[in-house]
N, C-alpha and C. Protein backbone atom coordinates (compact mmCIF):
# COMPACT_ATOMS: atom_id res chain seq x y z
N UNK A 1 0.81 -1.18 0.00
CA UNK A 1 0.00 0.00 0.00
C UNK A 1 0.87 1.26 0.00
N UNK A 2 1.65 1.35 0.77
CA UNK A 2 2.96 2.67 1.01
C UNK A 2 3.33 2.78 -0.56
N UNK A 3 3.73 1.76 -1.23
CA UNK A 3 4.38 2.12 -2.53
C UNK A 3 3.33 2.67 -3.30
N UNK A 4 2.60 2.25 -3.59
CA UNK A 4 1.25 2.72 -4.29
C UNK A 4 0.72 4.54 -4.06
N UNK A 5 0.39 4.03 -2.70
CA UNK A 5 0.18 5.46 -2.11
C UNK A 5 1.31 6.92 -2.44
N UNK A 6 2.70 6.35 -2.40
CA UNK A 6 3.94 7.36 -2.70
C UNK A 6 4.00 7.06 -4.17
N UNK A 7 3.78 6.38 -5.00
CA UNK A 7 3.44 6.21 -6.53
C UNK A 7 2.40 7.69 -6.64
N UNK A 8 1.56 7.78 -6.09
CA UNK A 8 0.88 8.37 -6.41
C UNK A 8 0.91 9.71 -6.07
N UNK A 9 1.77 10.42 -5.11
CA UNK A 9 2.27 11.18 -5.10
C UNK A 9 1.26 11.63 -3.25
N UNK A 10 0.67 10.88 -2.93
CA UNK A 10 -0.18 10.71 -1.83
C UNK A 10 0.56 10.91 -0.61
N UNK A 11 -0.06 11.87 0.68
CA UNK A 11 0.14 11.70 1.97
C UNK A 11 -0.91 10.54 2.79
N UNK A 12 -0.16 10.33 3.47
CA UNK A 12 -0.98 9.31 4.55
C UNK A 12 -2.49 10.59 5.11
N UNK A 13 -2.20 11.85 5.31
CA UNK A 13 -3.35 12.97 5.49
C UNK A 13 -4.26 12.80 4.15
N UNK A 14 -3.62 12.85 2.80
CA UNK A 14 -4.20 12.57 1.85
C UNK A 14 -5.31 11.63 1.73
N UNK A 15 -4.78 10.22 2.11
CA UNK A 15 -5.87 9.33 2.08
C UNK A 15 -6.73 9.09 3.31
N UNK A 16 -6.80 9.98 4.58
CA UNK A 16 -7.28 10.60 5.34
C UNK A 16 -8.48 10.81 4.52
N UNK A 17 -8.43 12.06 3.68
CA UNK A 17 -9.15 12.57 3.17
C UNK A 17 -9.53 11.52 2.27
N UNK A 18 -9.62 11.04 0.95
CA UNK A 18 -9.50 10.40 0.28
C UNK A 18 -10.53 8.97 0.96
N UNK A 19 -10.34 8.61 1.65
CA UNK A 19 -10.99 7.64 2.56
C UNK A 19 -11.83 7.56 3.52
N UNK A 20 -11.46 8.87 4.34
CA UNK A 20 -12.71 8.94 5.69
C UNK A 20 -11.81 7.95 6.94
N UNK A 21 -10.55 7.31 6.15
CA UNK A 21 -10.11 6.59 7.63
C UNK A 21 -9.14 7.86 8.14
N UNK A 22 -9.34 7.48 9.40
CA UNK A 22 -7.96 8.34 10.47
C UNK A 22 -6.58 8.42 10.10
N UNK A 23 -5.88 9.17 9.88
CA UNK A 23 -4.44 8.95 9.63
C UNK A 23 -3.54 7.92 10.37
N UNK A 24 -3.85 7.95 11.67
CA UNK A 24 -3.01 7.16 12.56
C UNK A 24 -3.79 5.67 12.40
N UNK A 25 -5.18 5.51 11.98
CA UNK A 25 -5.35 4.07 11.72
C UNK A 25 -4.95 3.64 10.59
N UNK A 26 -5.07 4.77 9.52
CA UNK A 26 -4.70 4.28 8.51
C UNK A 26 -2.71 4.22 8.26
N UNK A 27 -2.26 4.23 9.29
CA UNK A 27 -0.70 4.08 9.42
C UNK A 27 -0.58 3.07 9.97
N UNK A 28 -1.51 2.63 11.05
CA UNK A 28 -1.79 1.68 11.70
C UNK A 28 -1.59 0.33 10.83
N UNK A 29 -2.69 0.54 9.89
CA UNK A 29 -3.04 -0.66 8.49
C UNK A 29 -1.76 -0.71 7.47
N UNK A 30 -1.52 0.00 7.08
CA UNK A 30 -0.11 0.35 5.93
C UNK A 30 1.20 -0.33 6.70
N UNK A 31 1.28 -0.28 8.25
CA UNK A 31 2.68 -0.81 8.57
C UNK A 31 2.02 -2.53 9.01
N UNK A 32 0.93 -2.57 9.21
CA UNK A 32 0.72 -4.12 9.22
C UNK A 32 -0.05 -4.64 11.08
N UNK A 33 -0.21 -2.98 11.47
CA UNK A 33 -0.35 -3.22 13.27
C UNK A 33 -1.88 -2.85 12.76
N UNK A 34 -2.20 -3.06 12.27
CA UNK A 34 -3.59 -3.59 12.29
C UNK A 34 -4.81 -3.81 10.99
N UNK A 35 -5.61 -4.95 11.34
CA UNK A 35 -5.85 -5.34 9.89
C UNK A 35 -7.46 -4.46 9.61
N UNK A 36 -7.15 -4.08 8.43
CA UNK A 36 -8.78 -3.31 7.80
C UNK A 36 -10.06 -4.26 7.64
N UNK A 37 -11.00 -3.32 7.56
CA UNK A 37 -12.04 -3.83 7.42
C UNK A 37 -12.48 -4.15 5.88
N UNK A 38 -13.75 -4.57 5.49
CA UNK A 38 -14.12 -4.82 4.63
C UNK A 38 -14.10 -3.79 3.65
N UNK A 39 -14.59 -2.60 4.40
CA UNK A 39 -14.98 -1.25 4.03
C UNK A 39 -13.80 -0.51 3.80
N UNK A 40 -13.00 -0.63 4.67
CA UNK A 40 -11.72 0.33 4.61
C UNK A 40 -10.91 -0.59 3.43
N UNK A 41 -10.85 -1.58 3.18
CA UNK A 41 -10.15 -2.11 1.84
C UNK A 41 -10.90 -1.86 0.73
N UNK A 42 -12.22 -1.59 0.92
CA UNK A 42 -12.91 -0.90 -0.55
C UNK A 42 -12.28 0.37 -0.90
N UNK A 43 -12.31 1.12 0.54
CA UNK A 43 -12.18 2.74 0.00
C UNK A 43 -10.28 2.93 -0.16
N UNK A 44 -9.97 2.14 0.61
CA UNK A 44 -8.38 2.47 -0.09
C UNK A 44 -8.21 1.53 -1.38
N UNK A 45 -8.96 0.59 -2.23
CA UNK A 45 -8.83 0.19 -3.36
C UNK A 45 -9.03 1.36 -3.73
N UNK A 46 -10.41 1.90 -3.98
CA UNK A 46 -10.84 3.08 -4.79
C UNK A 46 -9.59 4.44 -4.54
N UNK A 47 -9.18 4.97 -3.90
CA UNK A 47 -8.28 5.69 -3.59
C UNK A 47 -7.24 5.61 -4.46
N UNK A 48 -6.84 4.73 -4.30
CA UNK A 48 -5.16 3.95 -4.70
C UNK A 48 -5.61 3.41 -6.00
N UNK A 49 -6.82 3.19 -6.76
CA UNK A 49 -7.15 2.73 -8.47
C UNK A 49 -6.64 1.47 -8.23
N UNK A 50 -6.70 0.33 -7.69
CA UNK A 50 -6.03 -0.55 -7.37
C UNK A 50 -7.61 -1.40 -7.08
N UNK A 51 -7.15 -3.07 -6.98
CA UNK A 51 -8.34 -4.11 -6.48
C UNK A 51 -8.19 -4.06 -5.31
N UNK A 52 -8.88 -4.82 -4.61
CA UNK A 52 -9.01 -5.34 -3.83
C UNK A 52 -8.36 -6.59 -2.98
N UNK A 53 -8.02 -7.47 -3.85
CA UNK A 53 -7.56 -8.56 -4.78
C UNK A 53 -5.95 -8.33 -4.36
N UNK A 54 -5.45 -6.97 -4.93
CA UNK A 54 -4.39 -7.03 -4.79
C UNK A 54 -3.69 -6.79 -3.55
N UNK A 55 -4.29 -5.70 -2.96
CA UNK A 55 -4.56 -4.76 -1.19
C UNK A 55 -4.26 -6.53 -0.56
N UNK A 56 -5.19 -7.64 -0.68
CA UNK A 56 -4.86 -8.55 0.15
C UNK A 56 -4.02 -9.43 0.00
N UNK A 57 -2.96 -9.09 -1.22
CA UNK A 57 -2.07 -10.02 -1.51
C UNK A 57 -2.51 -11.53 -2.37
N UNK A 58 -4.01 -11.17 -2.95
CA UNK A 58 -4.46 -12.46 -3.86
C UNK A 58 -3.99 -12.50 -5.28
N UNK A 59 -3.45 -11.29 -5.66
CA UNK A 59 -2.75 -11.54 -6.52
C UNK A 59 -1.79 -10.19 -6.89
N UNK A 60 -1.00 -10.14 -8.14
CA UNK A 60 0.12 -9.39 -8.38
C UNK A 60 0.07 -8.33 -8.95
N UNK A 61 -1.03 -8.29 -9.96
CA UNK A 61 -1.84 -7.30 -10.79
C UNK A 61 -2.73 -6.12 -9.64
N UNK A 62 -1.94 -5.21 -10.27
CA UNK A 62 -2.35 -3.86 -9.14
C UNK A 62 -3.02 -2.97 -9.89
N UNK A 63 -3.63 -3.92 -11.44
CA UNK A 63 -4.83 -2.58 -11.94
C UNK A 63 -5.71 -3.24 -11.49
N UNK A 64 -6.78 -1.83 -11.40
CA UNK A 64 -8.47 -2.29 -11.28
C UNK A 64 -9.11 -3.24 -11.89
N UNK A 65 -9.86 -3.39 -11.51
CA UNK A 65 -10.86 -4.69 -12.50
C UNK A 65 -11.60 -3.33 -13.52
N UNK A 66 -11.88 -3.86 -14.91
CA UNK A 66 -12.95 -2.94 -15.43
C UNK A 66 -14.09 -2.81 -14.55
N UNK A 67 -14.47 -1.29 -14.46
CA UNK A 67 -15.78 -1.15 -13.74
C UNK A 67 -17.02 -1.57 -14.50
N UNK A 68 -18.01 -1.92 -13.92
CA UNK A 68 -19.49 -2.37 -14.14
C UNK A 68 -19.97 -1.48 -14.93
N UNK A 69 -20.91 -1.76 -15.86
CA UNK A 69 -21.55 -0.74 -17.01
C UNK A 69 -23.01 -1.01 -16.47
């Protein structure tokens, strides 16, 4: 997530905003001291243009899925 996030030119305040999570939880989640929710791995997929999929390490591919029409 850190690489992604600094890929993107992102502060941890950034995805604060960006997300609705807390900075310090969401530093919390990024160093590994604590695991996200269902919800909070949606909104930092969406954030970060990234799956879901990938956030949990199910696979290697760090583009989005095509969105739903």
């Amino acid at each position: 997530m850190k690489t992604l996030r600094k890929a993107k030119g992102y502060s941890q305040v950034k995805m604060q905003m960006l997300t609705g999570i807390d900075q310090s939880d969401y530093s919390k989640i990024e160093t590994g001291k604590r695991n996200m929710t269902f919800e909070q791995c949606r909104r930092i997929a969406l954030a970060l243009e990234t799956s879901m999929d990938y956030l949990a390490g199910l696979t290697d591919e760090a583009k989005p899925y095509p969105p739903k029409k």
